[in-house]
Protein backbone atom coordinates (compact mmCIF):
# COMPACT_ATOMS: atom_id res chain seq x y z
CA UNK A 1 -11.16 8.28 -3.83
CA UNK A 2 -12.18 9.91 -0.97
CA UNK A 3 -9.77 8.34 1.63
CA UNK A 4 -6.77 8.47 -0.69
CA UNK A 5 -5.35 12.19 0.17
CA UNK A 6 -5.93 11.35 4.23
CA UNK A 7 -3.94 8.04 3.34
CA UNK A 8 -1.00 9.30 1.09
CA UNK A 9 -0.27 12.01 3.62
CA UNK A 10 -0.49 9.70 6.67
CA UNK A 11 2.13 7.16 4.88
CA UNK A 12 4.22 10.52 3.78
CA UNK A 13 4.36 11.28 7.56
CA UNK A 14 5.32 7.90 8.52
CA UNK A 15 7.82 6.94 5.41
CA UNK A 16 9.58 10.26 7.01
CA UNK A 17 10.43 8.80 9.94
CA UNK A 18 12.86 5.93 10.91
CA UNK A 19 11.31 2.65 9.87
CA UNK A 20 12.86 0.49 8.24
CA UNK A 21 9.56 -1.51 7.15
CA UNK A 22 6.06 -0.15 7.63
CA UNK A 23 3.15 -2.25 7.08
CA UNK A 24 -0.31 -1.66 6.31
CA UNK A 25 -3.49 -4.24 7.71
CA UNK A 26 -5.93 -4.71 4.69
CA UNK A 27 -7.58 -7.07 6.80
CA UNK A 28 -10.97 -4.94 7.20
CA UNK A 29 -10.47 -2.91 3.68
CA UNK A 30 -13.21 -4.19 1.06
CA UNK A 31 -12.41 -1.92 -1.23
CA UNK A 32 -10.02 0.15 -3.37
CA UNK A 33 -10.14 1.99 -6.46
CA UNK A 34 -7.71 3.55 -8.89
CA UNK A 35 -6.83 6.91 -6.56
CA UNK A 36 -6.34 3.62 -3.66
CA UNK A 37 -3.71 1.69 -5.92
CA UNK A 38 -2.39 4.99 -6.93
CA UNK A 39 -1.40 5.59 -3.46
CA UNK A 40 0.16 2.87 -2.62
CA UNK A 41 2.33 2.14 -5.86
CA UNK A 42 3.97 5.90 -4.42
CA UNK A 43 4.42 4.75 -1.55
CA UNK A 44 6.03 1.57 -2.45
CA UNK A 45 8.01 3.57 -4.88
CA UNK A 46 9.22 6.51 -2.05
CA UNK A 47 9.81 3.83 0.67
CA UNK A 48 12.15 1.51 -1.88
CA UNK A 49 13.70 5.13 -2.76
CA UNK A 50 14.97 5.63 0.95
CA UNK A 51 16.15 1.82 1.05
CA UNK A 52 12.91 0.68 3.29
CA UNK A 53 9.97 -2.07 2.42
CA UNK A 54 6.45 -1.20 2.34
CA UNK A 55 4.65 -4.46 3.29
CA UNK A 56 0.92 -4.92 2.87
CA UNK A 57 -0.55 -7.36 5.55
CA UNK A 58 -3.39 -9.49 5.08
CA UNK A 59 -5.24 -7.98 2.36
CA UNK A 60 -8.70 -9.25 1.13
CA UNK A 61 -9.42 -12.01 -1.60
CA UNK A 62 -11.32 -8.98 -3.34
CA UNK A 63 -8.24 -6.78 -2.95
CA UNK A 64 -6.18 -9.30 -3.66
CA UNK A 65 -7.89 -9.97 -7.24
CA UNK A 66 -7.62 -6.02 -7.86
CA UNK A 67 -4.35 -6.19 -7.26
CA UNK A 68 -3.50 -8.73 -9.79
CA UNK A 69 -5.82 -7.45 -12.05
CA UNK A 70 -3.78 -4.29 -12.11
CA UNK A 71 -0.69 -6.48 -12.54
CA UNK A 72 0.53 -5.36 -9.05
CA UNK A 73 0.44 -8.59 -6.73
CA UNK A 74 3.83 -9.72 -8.00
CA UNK A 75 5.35 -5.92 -7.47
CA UNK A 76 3.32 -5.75 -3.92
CA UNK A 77 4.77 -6.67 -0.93
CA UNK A 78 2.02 -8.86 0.53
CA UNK A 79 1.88 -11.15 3.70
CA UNK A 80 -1.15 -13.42 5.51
């Protein structure tokens, strides 16, 4: 909750620009809660708007499991 406005404005800023893909390293995130998800189903959402692919690399067994417990690791873009 307290990283999620400093995150949804940093992937605003960079789903402005010209990428076609962007990707995000979970590798060293342990944790994410509801504000966490929230940000990243928009951004999912604005970067399939503008015809790009939000891609979430490497992300924890425990974020993994949050994921699908959400019913979001089908939706997710998600690679090892």
């Amino acid at each position: 909750m307290v990283s999620a406005p400093e995150l949804s404005q940093t992937l605003n800023e960079v789903l402005a620009g010209p990428h076609s893909r962007v990707m995000l390293d979970l590798n060293g995130l342990s944790f994410v809660d509801s504000a966490g998800v929230s940000v990243l189903i928009k951004a999912k959402q604005a970067a399939e708007a503008s015809g790009r692919a939000l891609v979430l690399r490497r992300p924890t067994e425990q974020l993994q499991r949050v994921f699908a417990l959400v019913g979001l690791a089908d939706w997710l873009a998600i690679e090892d």
